[in-house]
C-alpha atoms as a PDB file:
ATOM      1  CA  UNK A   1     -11.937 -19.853  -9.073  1.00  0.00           C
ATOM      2  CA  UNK A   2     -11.458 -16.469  -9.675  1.00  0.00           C
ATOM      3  CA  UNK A   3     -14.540 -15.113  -8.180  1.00  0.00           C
ATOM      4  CA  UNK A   4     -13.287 -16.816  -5.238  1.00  0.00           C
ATOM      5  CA  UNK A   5     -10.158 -15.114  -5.369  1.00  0.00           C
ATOM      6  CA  UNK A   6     -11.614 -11.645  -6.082  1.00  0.00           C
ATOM      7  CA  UNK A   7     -13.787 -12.177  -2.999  1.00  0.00           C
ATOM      8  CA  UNK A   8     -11.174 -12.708  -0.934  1.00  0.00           C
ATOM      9  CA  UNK A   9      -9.575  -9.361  -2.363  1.00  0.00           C
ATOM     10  CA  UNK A  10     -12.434  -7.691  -1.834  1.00  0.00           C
ATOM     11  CA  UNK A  11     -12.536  -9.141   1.830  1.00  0.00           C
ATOM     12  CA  UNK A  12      -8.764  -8.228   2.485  1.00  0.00           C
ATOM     13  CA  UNK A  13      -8.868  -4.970   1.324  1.00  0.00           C
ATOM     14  CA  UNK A  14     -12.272  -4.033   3.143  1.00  0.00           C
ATOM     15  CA  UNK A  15     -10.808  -5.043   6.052  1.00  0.00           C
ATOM     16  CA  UNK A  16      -7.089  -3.232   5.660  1.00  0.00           C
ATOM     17  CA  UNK A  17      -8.890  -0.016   5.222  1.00  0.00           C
ATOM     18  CA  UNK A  18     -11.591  -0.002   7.893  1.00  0.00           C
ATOM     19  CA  UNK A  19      -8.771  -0.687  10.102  1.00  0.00           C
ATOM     20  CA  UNK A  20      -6.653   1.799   9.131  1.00  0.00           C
ATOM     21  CA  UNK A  21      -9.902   4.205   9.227  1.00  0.00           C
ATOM     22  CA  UNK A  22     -10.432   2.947  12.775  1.00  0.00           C
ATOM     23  CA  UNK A  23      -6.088   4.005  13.583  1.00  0.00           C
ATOM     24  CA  UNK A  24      -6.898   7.546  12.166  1.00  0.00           C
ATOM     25  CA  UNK A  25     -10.046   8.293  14.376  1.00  0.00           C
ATOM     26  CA  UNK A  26      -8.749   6.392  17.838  1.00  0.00           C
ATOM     27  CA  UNK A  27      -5.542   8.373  17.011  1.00  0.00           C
ATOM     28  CA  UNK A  28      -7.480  11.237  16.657  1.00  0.00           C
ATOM     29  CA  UNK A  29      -9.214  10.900  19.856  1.00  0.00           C
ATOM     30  CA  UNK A  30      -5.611  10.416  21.717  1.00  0.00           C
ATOM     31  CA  UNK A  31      -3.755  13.153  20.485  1.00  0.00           C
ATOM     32  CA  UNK A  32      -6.758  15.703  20.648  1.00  0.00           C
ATOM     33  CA  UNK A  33      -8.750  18.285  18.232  1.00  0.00           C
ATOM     34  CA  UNK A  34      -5.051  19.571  16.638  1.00  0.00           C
ATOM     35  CA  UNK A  35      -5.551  16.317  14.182  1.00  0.00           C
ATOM     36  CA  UNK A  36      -8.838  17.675  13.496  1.00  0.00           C
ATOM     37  CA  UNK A  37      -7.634  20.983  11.802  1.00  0.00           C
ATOM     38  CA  UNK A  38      -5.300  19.020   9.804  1.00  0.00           C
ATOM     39  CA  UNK A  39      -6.380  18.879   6.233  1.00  0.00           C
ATOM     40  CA  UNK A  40      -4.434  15.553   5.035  1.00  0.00           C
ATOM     41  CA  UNK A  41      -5.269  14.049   8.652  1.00  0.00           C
ATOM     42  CA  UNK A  42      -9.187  14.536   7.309  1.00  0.00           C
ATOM     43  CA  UNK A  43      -8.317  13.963   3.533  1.00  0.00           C
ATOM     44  CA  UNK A  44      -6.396  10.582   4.304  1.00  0.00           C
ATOM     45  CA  UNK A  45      -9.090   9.200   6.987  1.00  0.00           C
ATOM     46  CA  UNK A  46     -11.826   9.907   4.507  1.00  0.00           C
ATOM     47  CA  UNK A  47     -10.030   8.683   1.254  1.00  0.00           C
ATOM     48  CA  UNK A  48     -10.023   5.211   3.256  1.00  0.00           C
ATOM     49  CA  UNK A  49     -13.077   5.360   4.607  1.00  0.00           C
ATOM     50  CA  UNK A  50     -14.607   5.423   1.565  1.00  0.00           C
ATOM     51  CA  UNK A  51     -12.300   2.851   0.128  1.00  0.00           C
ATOM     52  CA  UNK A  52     -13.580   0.483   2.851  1.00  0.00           C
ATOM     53  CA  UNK A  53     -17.461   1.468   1.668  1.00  0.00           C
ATOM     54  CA  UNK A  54     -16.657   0.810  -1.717  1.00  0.00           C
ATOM     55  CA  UNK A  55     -14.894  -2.595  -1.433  1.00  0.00           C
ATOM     56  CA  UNK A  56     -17.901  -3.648   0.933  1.00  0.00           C
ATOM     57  CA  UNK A  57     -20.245  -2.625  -1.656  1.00  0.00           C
ATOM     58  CA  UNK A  58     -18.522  -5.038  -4.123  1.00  0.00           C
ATOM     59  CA  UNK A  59     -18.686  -7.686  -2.129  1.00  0.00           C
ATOM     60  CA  UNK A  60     -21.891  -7.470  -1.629  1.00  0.00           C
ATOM     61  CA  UNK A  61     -22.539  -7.006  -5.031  1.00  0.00           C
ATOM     62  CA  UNK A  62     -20.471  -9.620  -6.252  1.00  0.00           C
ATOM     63  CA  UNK A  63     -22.645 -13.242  -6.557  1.00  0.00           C
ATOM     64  CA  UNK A  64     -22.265 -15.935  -3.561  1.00  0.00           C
ATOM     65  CA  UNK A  65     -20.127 -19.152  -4.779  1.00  0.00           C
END
């Protein structure tokens, strides 16, 4: 039961940050190349980027049920 649960974590919080990853670049593409020159623009879009990889990875790594 609690792989099941951890799964579904996993699944949840993939998905939360590839969407917000997804917000950050389509907002970028809106509001033009000033976002790019933004350090915490870059820093925050990255930082959940690789938050989505990472959960991804553990739920691939994590055994079937």
């Amino acid at each position: 039961m609690i792989q099941v649960n951890m799964k579904a974590y996993l699944i949840t919080t993939a998905i939360v940050f590839a969407l917000i990853t997804v917000l950050h670049i389509w907002r970028a593409i809106e509001e033009g190349s000033h976002l790019a020159s933004s350090r915490w623009f870059i820093l925050t879009t990255g930082l959940a980027a690789a938050l989505c990889l990472w959960a991804v990875r553990l739920i691939w790594r994590t055994p079937r049920s």
